[in-house]
PDB file of N, CA and C in Angstrom:
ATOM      1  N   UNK A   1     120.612  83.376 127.453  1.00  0.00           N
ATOM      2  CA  UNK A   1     119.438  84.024 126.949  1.00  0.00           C
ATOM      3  C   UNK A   1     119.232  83.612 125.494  1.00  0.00           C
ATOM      4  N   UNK A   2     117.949  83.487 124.913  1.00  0.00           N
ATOM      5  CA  UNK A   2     117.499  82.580 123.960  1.00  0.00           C
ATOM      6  C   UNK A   2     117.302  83.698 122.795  1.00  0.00           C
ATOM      7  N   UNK A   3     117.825  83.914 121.742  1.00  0.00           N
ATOM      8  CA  UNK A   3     117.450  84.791 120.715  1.00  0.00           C
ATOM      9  C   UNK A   3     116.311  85.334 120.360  1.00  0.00           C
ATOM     10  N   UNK A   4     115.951  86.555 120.248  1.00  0.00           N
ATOM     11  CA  UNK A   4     114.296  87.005 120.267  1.00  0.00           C
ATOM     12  C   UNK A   4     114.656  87.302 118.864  1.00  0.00           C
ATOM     13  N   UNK A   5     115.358  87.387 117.848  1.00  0.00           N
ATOM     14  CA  UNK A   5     115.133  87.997 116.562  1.00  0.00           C
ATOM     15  C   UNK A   5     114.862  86.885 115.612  1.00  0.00           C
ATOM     16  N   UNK A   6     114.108  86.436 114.764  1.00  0.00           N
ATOM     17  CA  UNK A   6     113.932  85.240 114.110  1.00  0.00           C
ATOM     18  C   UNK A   6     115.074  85.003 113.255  1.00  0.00           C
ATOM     19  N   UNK A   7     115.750  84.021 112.788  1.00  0.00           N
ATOM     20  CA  UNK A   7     116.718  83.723 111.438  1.00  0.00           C
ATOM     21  C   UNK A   7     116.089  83.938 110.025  1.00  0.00           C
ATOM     22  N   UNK A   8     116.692  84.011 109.020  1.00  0.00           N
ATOM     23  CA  UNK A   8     115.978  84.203 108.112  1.00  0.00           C
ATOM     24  C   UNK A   8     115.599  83.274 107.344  1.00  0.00           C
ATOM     25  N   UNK A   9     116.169  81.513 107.591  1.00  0.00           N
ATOM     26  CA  UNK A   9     115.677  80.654 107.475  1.00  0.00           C
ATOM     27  C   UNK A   9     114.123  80.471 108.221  1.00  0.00           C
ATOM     28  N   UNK A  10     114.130  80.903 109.535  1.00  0.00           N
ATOM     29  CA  UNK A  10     112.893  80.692 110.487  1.00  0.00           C
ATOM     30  C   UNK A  10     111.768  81.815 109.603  1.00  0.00           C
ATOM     31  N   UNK A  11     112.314  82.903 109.100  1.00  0.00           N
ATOM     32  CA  UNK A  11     111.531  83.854 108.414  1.00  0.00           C
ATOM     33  C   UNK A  11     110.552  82.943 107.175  1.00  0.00           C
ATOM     34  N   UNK A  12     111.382  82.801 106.213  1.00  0.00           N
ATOM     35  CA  UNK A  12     110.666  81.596 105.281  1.00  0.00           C
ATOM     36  C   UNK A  12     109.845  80.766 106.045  1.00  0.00           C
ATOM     37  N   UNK A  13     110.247  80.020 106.556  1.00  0.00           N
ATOM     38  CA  UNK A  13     109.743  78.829 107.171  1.00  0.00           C
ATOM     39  C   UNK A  13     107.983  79.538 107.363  1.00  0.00           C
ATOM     40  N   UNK A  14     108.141  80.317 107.772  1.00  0.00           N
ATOM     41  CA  UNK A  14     107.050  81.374 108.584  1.00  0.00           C
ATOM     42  C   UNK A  14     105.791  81.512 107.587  1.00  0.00           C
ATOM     43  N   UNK A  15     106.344  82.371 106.329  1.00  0.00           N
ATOM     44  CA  UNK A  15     106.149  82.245 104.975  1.00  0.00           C
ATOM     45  C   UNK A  15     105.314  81.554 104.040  1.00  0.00           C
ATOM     46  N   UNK A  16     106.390  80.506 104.210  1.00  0.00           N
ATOM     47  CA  UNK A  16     105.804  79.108 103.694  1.00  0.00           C
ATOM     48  C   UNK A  16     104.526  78.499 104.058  1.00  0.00           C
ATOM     49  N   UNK A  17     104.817  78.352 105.461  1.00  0.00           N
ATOM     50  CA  UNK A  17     103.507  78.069 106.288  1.00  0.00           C
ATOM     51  C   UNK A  17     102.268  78.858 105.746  1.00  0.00           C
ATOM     52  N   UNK A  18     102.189  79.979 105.824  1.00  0.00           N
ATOM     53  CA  UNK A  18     101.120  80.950 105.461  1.00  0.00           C
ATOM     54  C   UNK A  18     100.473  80.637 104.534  1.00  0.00           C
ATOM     55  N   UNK A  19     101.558  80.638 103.037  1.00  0.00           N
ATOM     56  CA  UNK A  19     101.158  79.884 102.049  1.00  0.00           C
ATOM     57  C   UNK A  19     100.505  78.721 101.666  1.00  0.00           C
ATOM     58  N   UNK A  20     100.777  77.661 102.699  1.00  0.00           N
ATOM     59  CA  UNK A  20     100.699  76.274 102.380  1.00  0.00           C
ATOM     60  C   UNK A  20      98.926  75.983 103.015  1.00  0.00           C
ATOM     61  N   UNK A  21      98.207  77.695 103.044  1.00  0.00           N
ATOM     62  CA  UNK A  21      96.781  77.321 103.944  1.00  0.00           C
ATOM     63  C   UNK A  21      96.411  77.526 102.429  1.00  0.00           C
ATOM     64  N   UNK A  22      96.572  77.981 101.467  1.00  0.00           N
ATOM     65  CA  UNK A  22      96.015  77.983 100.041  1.00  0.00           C
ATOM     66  C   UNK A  22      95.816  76.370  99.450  1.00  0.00           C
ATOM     67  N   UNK A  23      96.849  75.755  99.978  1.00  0.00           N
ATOM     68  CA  UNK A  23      96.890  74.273  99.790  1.00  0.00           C
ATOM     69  C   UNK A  23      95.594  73.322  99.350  1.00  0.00           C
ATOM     70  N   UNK A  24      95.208  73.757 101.288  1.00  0.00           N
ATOM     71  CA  UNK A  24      93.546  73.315 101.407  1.00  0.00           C
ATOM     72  C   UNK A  24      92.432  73.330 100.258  1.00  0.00           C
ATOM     73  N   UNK A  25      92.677  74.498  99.543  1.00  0.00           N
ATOM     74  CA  UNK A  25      91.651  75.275  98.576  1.00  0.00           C
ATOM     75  C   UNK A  25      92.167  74.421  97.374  1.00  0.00           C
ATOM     76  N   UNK A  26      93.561  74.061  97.024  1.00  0.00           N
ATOM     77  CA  UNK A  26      93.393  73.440  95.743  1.00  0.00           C
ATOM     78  C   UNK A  26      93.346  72.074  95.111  1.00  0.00           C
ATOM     79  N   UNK A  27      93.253  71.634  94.264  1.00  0.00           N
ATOM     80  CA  UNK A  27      92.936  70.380  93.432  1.00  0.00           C
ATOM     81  C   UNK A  27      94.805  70.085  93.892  1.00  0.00           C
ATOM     82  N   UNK A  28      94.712  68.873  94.551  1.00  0.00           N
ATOM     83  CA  UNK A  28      95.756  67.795  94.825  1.00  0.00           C
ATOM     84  C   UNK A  28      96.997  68.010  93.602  1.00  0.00           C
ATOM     85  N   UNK A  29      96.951  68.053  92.372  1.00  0.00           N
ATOM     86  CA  UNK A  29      98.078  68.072  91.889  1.00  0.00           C
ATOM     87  C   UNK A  29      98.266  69.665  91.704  1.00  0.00           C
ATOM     88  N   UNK A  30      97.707  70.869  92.187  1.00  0.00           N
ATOM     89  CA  UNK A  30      98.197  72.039  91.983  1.00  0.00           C
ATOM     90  C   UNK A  30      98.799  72.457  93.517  1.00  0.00           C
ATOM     91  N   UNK A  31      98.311  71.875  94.720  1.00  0.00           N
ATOM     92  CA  UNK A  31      98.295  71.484  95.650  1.00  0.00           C
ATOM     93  C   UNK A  31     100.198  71.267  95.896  1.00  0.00           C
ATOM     94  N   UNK A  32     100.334  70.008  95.210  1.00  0.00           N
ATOM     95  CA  UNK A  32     102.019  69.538  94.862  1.00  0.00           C
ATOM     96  C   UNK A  32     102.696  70.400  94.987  1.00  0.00           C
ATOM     97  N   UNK A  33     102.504  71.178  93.435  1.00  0.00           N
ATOM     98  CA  UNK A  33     103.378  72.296  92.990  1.00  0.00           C
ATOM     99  C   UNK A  33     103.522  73.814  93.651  1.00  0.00           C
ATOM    100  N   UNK A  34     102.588  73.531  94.764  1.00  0.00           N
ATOM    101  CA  UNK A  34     102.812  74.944  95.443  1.00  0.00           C
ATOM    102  C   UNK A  34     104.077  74.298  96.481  1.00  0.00           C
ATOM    103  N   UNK A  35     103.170  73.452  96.780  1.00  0.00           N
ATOM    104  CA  UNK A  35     104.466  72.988  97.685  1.00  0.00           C
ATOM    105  C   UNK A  35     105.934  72.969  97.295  1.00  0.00           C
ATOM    106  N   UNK A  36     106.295  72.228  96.341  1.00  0.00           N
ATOM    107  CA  UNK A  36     107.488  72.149  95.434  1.00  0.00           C
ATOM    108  C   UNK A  36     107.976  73.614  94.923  1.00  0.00           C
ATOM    109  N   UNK A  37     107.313  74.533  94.882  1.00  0.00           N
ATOM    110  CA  UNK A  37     107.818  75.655  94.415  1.00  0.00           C
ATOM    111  C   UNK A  37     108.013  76.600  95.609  1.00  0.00           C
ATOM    112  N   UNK A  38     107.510  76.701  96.573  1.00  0.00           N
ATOM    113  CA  UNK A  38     108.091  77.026  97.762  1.00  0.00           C
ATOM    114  C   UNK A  38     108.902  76.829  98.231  1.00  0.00           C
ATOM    115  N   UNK A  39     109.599  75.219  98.134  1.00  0.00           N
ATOM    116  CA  UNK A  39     110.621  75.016  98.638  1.00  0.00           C
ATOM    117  C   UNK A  39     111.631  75.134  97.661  1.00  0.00           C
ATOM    118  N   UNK A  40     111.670  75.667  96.632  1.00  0.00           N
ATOM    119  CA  UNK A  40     111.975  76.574  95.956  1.00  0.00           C
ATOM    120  C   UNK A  40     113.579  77.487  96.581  1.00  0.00           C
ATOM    121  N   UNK A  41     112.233  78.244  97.177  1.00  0.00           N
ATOM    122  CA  UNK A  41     113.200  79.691  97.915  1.00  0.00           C
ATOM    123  C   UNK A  41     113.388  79.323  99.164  1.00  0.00           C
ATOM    124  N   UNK A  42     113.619  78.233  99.696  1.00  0.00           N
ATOM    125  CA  UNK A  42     114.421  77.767 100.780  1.00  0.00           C
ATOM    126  C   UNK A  42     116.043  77.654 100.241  1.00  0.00           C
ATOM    127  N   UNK A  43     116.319  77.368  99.044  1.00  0.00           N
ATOM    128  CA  UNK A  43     117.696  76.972  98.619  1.00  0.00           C
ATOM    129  C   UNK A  43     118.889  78.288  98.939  1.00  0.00           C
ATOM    130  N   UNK A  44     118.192  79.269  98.733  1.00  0.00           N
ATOM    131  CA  UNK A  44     118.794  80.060  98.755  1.00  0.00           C
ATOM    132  C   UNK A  44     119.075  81.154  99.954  1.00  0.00           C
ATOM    133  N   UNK A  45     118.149  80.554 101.506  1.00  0.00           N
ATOM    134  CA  UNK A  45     118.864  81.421 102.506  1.00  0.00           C
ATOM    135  C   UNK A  45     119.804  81.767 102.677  1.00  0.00           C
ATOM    136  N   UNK A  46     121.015  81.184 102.363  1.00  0.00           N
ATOM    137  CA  UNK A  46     121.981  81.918 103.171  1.00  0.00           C
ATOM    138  C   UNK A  46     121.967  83.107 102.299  1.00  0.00           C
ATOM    139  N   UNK A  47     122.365  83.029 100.969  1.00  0.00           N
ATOM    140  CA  UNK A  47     122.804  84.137 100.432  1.00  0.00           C
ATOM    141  C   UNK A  47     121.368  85.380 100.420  1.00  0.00           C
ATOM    142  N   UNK A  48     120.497  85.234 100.842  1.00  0.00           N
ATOM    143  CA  UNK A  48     119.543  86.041 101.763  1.00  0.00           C
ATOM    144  C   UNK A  48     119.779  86.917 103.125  1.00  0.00           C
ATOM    145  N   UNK A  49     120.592  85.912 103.152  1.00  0.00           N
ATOM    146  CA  UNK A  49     120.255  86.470 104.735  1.00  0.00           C
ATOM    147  C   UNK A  49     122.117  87.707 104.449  1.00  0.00           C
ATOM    148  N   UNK A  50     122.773  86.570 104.102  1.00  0.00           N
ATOM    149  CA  UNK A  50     124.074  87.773 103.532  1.00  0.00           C
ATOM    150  C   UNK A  50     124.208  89.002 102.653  1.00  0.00           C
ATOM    151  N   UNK A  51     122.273  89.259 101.390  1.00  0.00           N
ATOM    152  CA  UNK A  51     122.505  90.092 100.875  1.00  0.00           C
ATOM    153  C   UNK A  51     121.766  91.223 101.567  1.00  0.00           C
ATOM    154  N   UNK A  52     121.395  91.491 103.014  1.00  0.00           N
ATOM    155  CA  UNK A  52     120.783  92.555 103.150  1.00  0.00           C
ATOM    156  C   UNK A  52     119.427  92.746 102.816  1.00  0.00           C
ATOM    157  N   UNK A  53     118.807  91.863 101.729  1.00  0.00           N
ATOM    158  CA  UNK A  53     117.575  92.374 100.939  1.00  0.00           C
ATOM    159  C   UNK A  53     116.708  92.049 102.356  1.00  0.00           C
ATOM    160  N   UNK A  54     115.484  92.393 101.983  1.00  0.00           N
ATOM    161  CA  UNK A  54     113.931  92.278 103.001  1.00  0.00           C
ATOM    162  C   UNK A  54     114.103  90.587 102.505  1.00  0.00           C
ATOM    163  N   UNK A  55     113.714  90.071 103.704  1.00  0.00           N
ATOM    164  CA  UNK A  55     113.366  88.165 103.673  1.00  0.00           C
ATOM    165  C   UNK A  55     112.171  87.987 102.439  1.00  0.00           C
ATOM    166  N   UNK A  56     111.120  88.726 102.710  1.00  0.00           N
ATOM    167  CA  UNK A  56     109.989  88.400 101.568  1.00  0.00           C
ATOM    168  C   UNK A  56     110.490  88.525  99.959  1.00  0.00           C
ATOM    169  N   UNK A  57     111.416  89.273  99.803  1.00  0.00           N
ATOM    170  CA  UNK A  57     111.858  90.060  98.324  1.00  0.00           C
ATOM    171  C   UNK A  57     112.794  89.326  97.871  1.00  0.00           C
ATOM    172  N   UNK A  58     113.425  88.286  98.622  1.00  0.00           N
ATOM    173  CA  UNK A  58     114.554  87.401  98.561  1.00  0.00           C
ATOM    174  C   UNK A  58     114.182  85.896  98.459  1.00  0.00           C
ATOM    175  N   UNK A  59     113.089  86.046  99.224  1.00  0.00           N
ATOM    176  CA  UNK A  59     112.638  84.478  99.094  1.00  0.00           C
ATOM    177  C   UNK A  59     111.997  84.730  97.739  1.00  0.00           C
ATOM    178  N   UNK A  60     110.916  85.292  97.094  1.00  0.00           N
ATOM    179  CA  UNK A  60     110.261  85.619  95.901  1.00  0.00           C
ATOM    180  C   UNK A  60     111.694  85.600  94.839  1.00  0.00           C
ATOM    181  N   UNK A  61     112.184  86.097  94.990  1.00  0.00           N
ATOM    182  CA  UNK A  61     113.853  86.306  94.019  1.00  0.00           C
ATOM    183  C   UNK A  61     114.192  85.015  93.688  1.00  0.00           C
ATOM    184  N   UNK A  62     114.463  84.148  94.859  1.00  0.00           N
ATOM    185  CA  UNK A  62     114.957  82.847  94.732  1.00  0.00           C
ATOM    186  C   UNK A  62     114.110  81.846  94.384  1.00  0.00           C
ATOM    187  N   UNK A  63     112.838  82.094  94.210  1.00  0.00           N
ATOM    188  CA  UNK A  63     111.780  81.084  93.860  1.00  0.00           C
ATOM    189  C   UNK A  63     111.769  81.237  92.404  1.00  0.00           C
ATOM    190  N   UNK A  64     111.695  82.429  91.972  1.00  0.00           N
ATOM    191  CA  UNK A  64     111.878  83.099  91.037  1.00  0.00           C
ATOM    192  C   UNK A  64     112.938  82.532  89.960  1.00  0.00           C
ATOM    193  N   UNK A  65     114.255  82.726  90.438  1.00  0.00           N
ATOM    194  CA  UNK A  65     115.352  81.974  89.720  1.00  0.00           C
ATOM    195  C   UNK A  65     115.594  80.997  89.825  1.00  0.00           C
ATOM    196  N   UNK A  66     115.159  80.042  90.784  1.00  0.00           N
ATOM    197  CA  UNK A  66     115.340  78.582  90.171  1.00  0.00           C
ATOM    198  C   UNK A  66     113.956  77.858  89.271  1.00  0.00           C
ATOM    199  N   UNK A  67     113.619  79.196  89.255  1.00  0.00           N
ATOM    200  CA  UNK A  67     112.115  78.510  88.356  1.00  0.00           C
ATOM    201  C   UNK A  67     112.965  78.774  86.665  1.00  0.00           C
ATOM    202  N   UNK A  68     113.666  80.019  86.791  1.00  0.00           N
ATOM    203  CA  UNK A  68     114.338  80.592  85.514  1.00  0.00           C
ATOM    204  C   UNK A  68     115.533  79.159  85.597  1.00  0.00           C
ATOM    205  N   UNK A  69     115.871  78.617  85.893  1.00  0.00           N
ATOM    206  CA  UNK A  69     117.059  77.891  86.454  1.00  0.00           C
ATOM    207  C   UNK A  69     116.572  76.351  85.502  1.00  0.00           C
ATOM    208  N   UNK A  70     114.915  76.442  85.976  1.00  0.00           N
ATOM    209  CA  UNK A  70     114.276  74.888  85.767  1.00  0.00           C
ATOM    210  C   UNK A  70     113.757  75.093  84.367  1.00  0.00           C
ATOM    211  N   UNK A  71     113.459  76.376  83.598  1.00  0.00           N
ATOM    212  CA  UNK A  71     113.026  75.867  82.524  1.00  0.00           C
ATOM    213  C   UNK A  71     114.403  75.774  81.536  1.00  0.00           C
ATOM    214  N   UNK A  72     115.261  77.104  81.661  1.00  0.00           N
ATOM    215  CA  UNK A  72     116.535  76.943  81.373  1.00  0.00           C
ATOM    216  C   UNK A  72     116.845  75.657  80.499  1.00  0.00           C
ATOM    217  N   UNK A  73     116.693  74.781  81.926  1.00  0.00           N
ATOM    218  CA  UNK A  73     117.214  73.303  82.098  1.00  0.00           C
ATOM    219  C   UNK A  73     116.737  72.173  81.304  1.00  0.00           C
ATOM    220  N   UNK A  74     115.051  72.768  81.209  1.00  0.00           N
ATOM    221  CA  UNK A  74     114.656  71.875  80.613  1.00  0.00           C
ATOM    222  C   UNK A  74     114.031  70.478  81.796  1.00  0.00           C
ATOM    223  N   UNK A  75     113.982  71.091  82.800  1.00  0.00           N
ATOM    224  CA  UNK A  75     114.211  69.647  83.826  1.00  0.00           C
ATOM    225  C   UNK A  75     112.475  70.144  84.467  1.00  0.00           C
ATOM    226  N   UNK A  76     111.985  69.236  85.188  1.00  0.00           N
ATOM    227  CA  UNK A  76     110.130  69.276  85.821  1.00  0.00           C
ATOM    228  C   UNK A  76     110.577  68.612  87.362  1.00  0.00           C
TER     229      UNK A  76
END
């Protein structure tokens, strides 16, 4: 029998998608950066899916801190 509960990787994924219809609407290089910043909060499923939090509040968290991560850094 085939799993009916989604993963919380498949959750994002889900997410993402949703997001990526804003795409359409924008100018090609803002377009990029949605993309790139979405995948973002893919880095950090597992420890998502291990802290209990809601998938939406975790993916936002993790997009979140590697954005804190990238200016930090100094890195684009």
């Amino acid at each position: 029998m085939g799993r009916t509960t989604p993963t919380v990787r498949q959750k994002i994924d889900s997410i993402s998608k949703d997001c990526m219809k804003m795409k359409d609407m924008m100018e090609p290089a803002d377009g990029e950066l949605l993309e790139r910043m979405l995948n973002l909060g893919k880095v950090h499923s597992p420890e998502i899916n291990f802290s209990g939090l809601p998938v939406e509040f975790g993916y936002l968290l993790s997009i979140v801190f590697e954005l804190f991560k990238i200016i930090r850094d100094g890195n684009r």
